[in-house]
Protein backbone atom coordinates (compact mmCIF):
# COMPACT_ATOMS: atom_id res chain seq x y z
CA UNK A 1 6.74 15.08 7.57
CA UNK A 2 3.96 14.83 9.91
CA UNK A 3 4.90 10.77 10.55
CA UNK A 4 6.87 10.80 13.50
CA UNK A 5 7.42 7.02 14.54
CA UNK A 6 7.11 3.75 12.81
CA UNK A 7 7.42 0.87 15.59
CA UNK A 8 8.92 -2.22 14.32
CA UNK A 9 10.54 -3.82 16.83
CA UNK A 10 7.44 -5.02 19.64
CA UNK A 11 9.10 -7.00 23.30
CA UNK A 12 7.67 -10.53 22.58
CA UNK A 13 6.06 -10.27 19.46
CA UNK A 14 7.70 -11.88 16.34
CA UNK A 15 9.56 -9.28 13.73
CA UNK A 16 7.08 -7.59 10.98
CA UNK A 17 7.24 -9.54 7.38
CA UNK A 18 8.29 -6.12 6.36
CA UNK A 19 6.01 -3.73 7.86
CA UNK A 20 5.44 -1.51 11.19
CA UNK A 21 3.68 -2.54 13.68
CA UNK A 22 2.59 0.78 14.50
CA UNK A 23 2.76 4.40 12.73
CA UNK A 24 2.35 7.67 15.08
CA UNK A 25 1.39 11.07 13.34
CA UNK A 26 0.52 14.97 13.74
CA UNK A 27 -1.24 17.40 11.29
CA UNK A 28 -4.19 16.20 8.86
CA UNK A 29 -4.93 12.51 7.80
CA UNK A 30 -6.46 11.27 4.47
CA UNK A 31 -8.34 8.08 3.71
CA UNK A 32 -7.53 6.82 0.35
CA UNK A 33 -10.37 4.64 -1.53
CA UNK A 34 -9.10 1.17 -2.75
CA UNK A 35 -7.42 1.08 -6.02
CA UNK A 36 -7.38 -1.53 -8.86
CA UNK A 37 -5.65 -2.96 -11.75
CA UNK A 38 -7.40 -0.35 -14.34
CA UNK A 39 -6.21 2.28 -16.97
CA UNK A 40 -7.71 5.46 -16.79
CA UNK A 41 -9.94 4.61 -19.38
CA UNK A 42 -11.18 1.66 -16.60
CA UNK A 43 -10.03 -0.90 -18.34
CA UNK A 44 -8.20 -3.83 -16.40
CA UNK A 45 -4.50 -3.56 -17.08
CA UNK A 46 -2.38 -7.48 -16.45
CA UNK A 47 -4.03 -10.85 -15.83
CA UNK A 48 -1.04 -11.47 -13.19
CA UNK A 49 -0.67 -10.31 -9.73
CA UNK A 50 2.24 -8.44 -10.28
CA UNK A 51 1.25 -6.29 -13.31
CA UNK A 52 -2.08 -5.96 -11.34
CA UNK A 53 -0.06 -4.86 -7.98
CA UNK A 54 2.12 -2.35 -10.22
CA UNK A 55 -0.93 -0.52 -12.17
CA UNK A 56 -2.69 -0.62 -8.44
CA UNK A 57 -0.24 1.10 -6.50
CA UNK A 58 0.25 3.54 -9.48
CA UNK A 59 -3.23 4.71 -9.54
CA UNK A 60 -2.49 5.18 -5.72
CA UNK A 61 0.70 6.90 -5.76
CA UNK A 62 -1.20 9.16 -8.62
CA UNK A 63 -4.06 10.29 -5.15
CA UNK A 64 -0.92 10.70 -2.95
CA UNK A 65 0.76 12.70 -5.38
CA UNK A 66 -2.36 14.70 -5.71
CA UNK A 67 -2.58 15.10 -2.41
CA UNK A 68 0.97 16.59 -2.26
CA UNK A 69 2.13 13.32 -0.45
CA UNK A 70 4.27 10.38 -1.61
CA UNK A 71 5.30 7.06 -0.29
CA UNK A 72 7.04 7.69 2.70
CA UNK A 73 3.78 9.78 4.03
CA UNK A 74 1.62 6.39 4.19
CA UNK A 75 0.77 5.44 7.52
CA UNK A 76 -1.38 2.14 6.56
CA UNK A 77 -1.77 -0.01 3.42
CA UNK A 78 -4.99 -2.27 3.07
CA UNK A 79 -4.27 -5.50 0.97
CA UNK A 80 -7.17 -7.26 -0.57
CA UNK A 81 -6.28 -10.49 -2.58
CA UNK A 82 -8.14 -13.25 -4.21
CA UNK A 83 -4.87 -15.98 -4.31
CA UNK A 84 -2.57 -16.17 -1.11
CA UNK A 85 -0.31 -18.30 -3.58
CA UNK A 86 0.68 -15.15 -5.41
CA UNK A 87 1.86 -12.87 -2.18
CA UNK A 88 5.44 -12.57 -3.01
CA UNK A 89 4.55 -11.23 -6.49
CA UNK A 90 2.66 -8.75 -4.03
CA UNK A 91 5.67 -7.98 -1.88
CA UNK A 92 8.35 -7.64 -4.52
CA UNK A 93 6.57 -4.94 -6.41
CA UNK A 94 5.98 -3.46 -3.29
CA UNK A 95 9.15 -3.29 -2.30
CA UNK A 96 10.26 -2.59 -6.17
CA UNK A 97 8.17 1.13 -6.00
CA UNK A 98 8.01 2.02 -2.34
CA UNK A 99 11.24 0.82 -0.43
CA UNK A 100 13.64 3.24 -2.58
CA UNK A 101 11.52 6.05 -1.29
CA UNK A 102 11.57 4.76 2.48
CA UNK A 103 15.33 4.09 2.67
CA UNK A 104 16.09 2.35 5.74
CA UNK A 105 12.36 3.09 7.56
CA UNK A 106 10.37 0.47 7.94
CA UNK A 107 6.91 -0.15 5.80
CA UNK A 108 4.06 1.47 6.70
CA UNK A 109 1.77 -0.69 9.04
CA UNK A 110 -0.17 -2.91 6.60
CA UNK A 111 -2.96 -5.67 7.06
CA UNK A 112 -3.27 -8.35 4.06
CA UNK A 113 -6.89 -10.21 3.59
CA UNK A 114 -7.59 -12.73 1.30
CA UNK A 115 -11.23 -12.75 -0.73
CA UNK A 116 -13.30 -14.46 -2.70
CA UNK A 117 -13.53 -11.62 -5.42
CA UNK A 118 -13.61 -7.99 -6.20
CA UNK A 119 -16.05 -6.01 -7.58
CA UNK A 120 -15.30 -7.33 -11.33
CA UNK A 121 -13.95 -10.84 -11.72
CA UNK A 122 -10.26 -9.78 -13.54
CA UNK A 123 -9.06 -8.19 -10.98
CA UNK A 124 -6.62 -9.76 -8.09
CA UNK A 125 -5.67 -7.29 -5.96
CA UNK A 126 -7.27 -3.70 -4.39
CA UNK A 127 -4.76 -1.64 -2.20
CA UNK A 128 -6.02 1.78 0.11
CA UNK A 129 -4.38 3.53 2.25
CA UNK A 130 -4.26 5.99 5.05
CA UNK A 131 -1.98 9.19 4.49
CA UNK A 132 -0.32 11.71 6.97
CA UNK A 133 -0.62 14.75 4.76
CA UNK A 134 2.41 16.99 4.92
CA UNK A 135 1.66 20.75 5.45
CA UNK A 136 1.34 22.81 2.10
């Protein structure tokens, strides 16, 4: 795997809500476009933020897979939400699909912005991400 530290412990800074502070890597790096709540017919799947977080990170983990990554090859998530009251339902189904393939490493590094919108007014929630491809 071409991730070879995940910093979550910083001297003086408070402890990560779950994430790394910092991801090093070697070898090749891809930049994932956001991803939505939408079939692949591009239809919105869910009017909650969980069902819209679990179709999301599907139609990302479907690029990483493609890519011949998975989970634990993330080095950065990208959060964009429209409703900071909703953020757990964000974090559980995080957790729910990506901590079983982490084990006991910490989540990637990970920033988390609210907006006003997306791009079409159903959806909640767009995730990217930046991968550490493994060698073929």
């Amino acid at each position: 795997m071409p991730i070879t530290d995940r910093l979550d412990d910083v001297p003086d800074l408070a402890p990560g809500n779950g994430y790394a502070y910092a991801v090093t890597t070697t070898g090749r790096l891809a930049f994932l476009s956001g991803q939505v709540a939408v079939d692949a017919d591009g239809k919105a799947v869910g009017d909650d933020m969980a069902t819209q977080t679990r179709q999301a990170l599907g139609n990302l983990h479907r690029v990483l897979r493609s890519l011949g990554a998975d989970w634990p090859d993330v080095v950065r998530f990208n959060w964009y939400v429209t409703d900071l009251a909703d953020i757990q339902a964000v974090r559980d189904v995080r957790d729910e699909l990506i901590r079983p393939a982490l084990g006991d490493r910490p989540n990637p590094a990970s920033s988390l912005v609210r907006v006003a919108g997306l791009f079409r007014p159903e959806l909640l929630i767009e995730v990217d991400a930046v991968v550490a491809v493994p060698e073929a």
